[in-house]
N, C-alpha and C. Protein backbone atom coordinates (compact mmCIF):
# COMPACT_ATOMS: atom_id res chain seq x y z
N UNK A 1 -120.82 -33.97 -36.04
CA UNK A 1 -122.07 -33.30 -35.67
C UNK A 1 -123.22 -34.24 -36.00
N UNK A 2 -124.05 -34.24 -34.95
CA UNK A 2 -125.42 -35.24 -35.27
C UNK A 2 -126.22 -34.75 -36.09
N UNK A 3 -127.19 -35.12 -36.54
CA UNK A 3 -128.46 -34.76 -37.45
C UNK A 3 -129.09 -33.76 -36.14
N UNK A 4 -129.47 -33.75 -35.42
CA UNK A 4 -130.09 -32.71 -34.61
C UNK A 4 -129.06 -32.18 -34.11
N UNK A 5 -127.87 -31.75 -34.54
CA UNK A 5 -126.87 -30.45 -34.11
C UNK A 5 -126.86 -29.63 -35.34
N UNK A 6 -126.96 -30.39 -36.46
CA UNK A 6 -127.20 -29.67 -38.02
C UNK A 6 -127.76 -28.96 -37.94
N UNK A 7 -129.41 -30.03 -37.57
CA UNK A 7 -130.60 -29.14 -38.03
C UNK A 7 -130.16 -27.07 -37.18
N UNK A 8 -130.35 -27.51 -35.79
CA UNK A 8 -130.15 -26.85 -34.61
C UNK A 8 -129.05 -25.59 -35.24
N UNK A 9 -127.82 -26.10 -35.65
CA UNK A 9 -126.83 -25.08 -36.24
C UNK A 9 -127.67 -24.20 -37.52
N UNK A 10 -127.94 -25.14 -38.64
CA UNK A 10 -128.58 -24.24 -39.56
C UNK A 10 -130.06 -23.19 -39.40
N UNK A 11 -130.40 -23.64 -38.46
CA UNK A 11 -132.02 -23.03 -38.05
C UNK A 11 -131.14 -21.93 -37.04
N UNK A 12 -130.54 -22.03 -36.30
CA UNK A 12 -129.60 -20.84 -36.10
C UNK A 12 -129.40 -19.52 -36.87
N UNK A 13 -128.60 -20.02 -38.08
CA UNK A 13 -128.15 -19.66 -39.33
C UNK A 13 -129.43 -18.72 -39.86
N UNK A 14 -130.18 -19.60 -40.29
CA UNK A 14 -131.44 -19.22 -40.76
C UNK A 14 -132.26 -17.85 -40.51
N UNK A 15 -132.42 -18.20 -38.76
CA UNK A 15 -133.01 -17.18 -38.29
C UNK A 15 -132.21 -16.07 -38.13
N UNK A 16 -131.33 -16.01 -38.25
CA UNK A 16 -130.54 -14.63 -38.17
C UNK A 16 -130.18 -13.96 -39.30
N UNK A 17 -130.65 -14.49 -40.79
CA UNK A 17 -130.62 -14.07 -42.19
C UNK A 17 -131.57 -13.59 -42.28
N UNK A 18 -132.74 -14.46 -41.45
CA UNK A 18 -134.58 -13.59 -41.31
C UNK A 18 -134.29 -12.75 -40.99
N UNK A 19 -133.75 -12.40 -39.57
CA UNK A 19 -133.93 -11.03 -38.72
C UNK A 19 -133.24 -9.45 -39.21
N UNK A 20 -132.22 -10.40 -40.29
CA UNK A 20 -131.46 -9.31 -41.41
C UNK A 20 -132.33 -8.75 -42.11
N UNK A 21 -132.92 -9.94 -42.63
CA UNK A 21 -134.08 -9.53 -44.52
C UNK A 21 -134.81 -8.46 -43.59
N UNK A 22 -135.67 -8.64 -43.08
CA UNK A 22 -136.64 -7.77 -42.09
C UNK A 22 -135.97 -6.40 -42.31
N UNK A 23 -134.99 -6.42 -41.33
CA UNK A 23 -134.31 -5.05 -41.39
C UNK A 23 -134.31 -4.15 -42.71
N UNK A 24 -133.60 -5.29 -43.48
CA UNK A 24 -133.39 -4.48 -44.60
C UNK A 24 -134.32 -4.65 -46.19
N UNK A 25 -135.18 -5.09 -45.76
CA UNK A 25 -136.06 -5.25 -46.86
C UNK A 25 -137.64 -5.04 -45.58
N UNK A 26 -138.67 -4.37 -46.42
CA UNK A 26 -139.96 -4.46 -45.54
C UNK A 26 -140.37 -5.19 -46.60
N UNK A 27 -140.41 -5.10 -47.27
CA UNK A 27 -141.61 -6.11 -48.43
C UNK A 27 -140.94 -7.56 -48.51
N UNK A 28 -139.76 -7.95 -47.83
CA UNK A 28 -139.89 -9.50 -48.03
C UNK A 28 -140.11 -10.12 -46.70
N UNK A 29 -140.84 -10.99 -45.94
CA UNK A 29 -141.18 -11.43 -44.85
C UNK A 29 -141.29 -12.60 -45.08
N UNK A 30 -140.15 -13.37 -44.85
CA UNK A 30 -140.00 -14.98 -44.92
C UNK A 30 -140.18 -15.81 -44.49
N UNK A 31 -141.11 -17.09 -44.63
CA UNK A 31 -141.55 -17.69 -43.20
C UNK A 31 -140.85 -18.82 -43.01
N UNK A 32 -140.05 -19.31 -42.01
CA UNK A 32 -138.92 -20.73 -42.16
C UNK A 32 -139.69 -21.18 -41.00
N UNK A 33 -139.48 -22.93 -42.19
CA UNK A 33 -140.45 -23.62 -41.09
C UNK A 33 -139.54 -25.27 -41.11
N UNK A 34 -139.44 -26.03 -40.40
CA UNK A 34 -139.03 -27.16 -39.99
C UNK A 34 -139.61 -28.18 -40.23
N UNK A 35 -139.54 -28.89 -41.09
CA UNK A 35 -140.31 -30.32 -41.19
C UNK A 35 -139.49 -31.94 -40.81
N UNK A 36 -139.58 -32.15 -40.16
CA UNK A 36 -139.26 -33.47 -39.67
C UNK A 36 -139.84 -35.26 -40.20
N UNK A 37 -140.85 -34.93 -41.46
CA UNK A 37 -141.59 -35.83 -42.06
C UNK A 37 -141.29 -37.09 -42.71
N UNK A 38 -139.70 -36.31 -43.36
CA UNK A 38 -139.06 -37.22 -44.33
C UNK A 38 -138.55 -38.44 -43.24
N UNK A 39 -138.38 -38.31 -41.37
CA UNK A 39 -137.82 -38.92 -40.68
C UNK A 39 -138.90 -39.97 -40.62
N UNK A 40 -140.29 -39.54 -40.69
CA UNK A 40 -141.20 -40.41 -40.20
C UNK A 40 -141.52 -41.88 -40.92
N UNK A 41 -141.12 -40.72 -42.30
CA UNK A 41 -141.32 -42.02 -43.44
C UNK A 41 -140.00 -42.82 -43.65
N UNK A 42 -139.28 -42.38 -42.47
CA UNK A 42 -138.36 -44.04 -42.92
C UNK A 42 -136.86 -43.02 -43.89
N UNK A 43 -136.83 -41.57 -43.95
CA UNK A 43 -135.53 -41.03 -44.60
C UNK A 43 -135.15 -40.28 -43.81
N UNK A 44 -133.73 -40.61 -43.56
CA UNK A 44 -133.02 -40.24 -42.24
C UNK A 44 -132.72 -38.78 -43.15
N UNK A 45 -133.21 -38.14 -42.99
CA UNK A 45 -133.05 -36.25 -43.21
C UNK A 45 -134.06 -35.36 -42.64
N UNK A 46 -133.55 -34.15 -42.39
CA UNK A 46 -134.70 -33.05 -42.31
C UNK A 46 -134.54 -32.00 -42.91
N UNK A 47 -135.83 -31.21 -43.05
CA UNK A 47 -136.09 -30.36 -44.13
C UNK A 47 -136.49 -28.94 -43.62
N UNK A 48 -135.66 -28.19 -43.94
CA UNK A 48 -136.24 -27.05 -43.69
C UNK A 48 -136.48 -25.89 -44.97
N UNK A 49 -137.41 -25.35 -44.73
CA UNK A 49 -138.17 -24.58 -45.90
C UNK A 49 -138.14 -22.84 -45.38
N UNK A 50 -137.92 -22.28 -46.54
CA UNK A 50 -137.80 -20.67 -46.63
C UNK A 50 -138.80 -20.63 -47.10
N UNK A 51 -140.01 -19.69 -47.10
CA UNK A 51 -140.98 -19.47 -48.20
C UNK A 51 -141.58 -17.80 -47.80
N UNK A 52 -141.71 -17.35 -49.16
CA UNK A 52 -142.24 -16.27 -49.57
C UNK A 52 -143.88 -16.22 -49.97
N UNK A 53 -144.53 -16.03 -48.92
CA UNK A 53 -145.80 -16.44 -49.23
C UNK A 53 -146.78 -15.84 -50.40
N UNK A 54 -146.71 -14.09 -50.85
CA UNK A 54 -147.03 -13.77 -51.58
C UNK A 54 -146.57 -14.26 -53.22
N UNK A 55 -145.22 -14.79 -53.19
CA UNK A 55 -144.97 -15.15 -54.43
C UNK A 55 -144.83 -16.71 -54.78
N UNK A 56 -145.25 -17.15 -53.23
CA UNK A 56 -145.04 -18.92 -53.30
C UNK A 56 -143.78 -19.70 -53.51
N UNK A 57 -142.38 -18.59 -53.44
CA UNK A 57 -141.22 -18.71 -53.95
C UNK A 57 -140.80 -19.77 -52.88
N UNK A 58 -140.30 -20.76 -52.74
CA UNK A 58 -139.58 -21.39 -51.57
C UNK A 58 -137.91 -21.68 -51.71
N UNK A 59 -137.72 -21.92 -50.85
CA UNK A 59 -135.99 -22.22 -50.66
C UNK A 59 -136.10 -23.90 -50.14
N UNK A 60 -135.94 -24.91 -50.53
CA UNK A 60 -135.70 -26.17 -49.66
C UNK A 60 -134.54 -26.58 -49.24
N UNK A 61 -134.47 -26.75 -48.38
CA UNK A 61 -132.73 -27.02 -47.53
C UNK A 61 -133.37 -28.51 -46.88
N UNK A 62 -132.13 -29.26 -47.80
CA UNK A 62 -132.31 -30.79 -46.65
C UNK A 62 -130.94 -31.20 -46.08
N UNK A 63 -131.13 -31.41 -45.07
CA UNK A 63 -129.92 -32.03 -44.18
C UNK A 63 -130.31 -33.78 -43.95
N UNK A 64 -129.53 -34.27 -44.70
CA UNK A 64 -129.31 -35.44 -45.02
C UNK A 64 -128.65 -36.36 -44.05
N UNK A 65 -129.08 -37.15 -43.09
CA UNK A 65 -128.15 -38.44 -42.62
C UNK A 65 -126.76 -38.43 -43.08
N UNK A 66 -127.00 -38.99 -44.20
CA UNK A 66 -126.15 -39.70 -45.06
C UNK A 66 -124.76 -38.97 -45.57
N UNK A 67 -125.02 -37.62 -45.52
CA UNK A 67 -124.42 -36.81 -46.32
C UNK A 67 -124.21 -35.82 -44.85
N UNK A 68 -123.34 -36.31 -43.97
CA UNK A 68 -123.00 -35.10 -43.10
C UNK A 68 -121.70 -33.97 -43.42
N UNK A 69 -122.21 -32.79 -42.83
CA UNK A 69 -121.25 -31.58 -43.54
C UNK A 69 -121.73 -30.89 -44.17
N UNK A 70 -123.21 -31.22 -45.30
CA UNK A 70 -123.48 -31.24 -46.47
C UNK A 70 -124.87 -30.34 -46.78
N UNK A 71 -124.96 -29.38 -47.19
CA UNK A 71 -126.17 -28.84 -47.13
C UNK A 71 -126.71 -28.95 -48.52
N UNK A 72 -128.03 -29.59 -48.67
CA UNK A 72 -128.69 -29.32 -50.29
C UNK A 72 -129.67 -28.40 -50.39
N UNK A 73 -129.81 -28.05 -51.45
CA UNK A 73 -130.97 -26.52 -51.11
C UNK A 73 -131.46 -26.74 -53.14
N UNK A 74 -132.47 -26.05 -52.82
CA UNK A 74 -132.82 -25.73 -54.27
C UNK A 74 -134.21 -24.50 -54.41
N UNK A 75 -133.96 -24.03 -55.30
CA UNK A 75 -134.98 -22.71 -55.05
C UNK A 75 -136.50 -23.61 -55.82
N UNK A 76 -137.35 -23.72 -55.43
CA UNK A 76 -138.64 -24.12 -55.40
C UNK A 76 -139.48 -23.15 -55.48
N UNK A 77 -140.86 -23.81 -56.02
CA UNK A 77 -142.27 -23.00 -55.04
C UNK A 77 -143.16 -24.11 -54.61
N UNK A 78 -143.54 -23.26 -53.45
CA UNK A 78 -144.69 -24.04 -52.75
C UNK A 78 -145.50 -24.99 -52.89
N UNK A 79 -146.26 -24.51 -54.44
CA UNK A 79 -147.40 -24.97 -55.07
C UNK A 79 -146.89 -26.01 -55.94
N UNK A 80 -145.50 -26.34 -56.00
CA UNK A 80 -145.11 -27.73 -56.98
C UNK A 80 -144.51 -28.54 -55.84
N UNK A 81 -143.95 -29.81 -56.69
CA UNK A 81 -143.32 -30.56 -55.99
C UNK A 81 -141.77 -30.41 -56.09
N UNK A 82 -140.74 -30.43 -55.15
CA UNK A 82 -139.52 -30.09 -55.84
C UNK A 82 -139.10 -31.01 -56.49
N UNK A 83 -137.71 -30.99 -57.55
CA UNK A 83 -137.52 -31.31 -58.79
C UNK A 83 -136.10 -32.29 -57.89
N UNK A 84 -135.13 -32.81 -58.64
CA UNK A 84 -133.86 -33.54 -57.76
C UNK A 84 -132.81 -33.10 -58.11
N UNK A 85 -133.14 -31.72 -58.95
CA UNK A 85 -131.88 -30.58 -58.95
C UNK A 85 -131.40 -30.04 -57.57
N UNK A 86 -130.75 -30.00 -57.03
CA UNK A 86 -130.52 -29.58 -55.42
C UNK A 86 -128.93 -29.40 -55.90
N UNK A 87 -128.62 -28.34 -55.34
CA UNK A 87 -127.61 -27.88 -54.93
C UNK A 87 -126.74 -28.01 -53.61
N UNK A 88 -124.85 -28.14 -53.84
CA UNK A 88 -124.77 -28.65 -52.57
C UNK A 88 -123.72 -27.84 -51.89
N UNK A 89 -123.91 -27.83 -50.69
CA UNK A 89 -122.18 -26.84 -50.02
C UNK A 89 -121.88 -27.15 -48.93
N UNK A 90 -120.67 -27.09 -48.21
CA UNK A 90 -120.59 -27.64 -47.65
C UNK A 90 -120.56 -26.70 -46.01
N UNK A 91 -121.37 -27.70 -45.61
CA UNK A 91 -122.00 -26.91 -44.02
C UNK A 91 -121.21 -25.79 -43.40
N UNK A 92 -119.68 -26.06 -43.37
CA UNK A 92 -119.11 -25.08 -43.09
C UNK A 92 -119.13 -23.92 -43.81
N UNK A 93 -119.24 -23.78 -44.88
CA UNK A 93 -118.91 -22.64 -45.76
C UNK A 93 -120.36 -21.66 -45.66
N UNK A 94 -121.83 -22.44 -45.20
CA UNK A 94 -123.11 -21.51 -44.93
C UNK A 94 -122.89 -20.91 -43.85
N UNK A 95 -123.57 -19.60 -44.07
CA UNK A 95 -123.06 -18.62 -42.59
C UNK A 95 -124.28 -17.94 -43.16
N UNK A 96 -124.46 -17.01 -42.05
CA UNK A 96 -125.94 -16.39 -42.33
C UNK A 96 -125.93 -15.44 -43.36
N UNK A 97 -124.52 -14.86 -43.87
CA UNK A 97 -124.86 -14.25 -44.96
C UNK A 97 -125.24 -14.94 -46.37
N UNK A 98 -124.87 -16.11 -46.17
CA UNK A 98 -125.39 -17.27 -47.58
C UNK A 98 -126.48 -16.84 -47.61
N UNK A 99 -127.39 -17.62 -46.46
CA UNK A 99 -128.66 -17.21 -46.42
C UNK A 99 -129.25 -16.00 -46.78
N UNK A 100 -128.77 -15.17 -45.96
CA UNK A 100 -129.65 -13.63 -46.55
C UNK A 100 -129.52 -13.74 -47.91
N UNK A 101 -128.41 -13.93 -48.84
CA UNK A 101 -127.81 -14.16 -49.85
C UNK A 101 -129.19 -14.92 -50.87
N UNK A 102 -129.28 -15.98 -50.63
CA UNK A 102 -130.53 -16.61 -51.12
C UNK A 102 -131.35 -16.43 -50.75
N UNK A 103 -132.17 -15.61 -50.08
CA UNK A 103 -133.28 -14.78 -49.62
C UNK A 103 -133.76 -13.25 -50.89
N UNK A 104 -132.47 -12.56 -50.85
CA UNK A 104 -132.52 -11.74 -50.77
C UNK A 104 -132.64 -11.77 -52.84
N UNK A 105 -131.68 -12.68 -52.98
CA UNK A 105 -131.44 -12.35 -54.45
C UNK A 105 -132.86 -13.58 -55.17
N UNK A 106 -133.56 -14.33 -54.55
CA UNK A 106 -134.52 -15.39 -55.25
C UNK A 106 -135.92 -14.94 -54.84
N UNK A 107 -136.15 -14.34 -53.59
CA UNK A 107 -137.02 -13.46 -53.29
C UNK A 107 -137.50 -11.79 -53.57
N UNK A 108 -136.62 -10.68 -54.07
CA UNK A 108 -136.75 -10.05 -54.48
C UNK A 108 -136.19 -9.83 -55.83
């Protein structure tokens, strides 16, 4: 799988853990957003971000070049910089209930 079948698969993933939380939570409204930046500067990865805007809570998920299969994530907030604790699993094993999963239990 290429780096843009990853991204594409997990933003998949993603949005269908959103469209869960919604359902089943009204007070958490998650905003996932795509950053492509780390490519610009020369690091073959992309980044996608969960964030909880009232509590600044974020989720960072990077899909790495280097590391295909491989998902890293680490629970963050917004307002810092993240740390190089990241957590790792392997692409197959995320399914959208992961996600809701880390939505549901770091956000509420």
């Amino acid at each position: 799988m290429n780096a843009n079948q990853a991204l594409l698969s997990f933003s998949d993933i993603a949005s269908e853990a959103h469209a869960k939380i919604q359902q089943d939570f009204a007070d958490i409204n998650p905003v996932i957003g795509v950053m492509q930046g780390m490519r610009k500067m020369g690091i073959p990865a992309d980044v996608l971000t969960i964030d909880c805007l009232p509590s600044k809570k974020r989720i960072l998920v990077v899909l790495h070049d280097e590391h295909p299969g491989l998902i890293q994530y680490q629970y963050t907030f917004s307002d810092q910089d993240p740390g190089n604790d990241y957590q790792a699993m392997k692409s197959s094993d995320v399914t959208s209930d992961t996600v809701y999963d880390w939505i549901k239990d770091y956000f509420s």
